[in-house]
Protein backbone atom coordinates (compact mmCIF):
# COMPACT_ATOMS: atom_id res chain seq x y z
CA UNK A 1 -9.90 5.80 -40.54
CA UNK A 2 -12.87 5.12 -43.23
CA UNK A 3 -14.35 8.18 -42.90
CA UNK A 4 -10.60 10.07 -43.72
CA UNK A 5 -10.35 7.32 -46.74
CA UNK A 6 -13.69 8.54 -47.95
CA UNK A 7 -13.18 12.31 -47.72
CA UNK A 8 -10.22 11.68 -49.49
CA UNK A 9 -11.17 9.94 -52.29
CA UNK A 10 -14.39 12.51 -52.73
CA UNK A 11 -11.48 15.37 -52.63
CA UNK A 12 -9.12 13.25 -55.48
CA UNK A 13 -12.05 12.31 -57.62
CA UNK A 14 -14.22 15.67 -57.67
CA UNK A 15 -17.07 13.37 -59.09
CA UNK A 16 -20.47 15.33 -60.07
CA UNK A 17 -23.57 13.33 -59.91
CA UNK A 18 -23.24 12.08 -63.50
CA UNK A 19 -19.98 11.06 -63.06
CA UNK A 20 -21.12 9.35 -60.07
CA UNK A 21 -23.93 7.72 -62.28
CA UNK A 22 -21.65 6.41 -65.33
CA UNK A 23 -19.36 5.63 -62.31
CA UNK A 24 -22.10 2.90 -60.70
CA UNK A 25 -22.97 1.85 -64.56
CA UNK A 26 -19.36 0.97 -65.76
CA UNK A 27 -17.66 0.22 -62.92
CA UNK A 28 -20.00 -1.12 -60.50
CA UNK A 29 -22.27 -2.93 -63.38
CA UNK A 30 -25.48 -1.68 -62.84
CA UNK A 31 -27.90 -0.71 -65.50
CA UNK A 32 -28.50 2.73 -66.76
CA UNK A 33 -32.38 1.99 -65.80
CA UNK A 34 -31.19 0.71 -61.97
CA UNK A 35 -28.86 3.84 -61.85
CA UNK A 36 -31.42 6.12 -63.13
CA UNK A 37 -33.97 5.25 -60.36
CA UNK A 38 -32.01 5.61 -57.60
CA UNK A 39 -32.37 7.97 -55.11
CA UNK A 40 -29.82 10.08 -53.97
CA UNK A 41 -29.02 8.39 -51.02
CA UNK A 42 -29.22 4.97 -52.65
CA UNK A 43 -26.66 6.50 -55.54
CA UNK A 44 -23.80 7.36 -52.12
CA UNK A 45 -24.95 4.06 -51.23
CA UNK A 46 -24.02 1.99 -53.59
CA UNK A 47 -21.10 3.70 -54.34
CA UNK A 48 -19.51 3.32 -50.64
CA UNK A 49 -20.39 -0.62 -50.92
CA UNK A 50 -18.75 -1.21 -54.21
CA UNK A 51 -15.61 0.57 -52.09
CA UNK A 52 -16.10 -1.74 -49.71
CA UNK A 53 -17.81 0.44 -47.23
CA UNK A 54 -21.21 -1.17 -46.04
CA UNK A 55 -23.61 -0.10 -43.61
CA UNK A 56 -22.29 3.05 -42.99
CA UNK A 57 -24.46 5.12 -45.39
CA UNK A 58 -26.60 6.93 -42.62
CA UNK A 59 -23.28 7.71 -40.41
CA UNK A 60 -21.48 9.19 -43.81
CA UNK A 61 -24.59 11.30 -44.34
CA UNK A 62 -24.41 12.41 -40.87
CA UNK A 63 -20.80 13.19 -40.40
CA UNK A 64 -20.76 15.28 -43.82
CA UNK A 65 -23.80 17.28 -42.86
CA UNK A 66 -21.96 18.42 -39.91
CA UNK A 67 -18.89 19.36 -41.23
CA UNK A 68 -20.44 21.28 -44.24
CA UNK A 69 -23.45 22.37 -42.81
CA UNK A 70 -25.49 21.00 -45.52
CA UNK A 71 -28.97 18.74 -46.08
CA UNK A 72 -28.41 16.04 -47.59
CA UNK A 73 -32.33 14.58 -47.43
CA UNK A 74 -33.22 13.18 -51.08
């Protein structure tokens, strides 16, 4: 059931990774300076725990590797 919510809202919001950085900054209230040092996995991170998705991070990686046949290593 997350993991649908979560594609979902990736499909809806179509989000590059600067969006996804002015995202964390203005809605999630981190600095430009904690935002800009972030990895990329730290950046998905965040994001699914200010959605109220935590400790899933790895298993999110994992699933969407999978489907899309993608690396998603930093």
């Amino acid at each position: 059931m997350v993991m649908f919510w979560f594609v979902t809202q990736i499909r809806l919001s179509r989000m590059d990774k600067t969006e996804l950085m002015s995202y964390l900054v203005d809605e999630a209230e981190y600095s430009e300076e904690q935002v800009a040092e972030m990895t990329n996995t730290e950046l998905l991170d965040h994001w699914l725990e200010y959605n109220g998705i935590c400790g899933f991070t790895g298993d999110v990686k994992e699933v969407v590797e999978a489907a899309f046949d993608v690396d998603l290593e930093d």
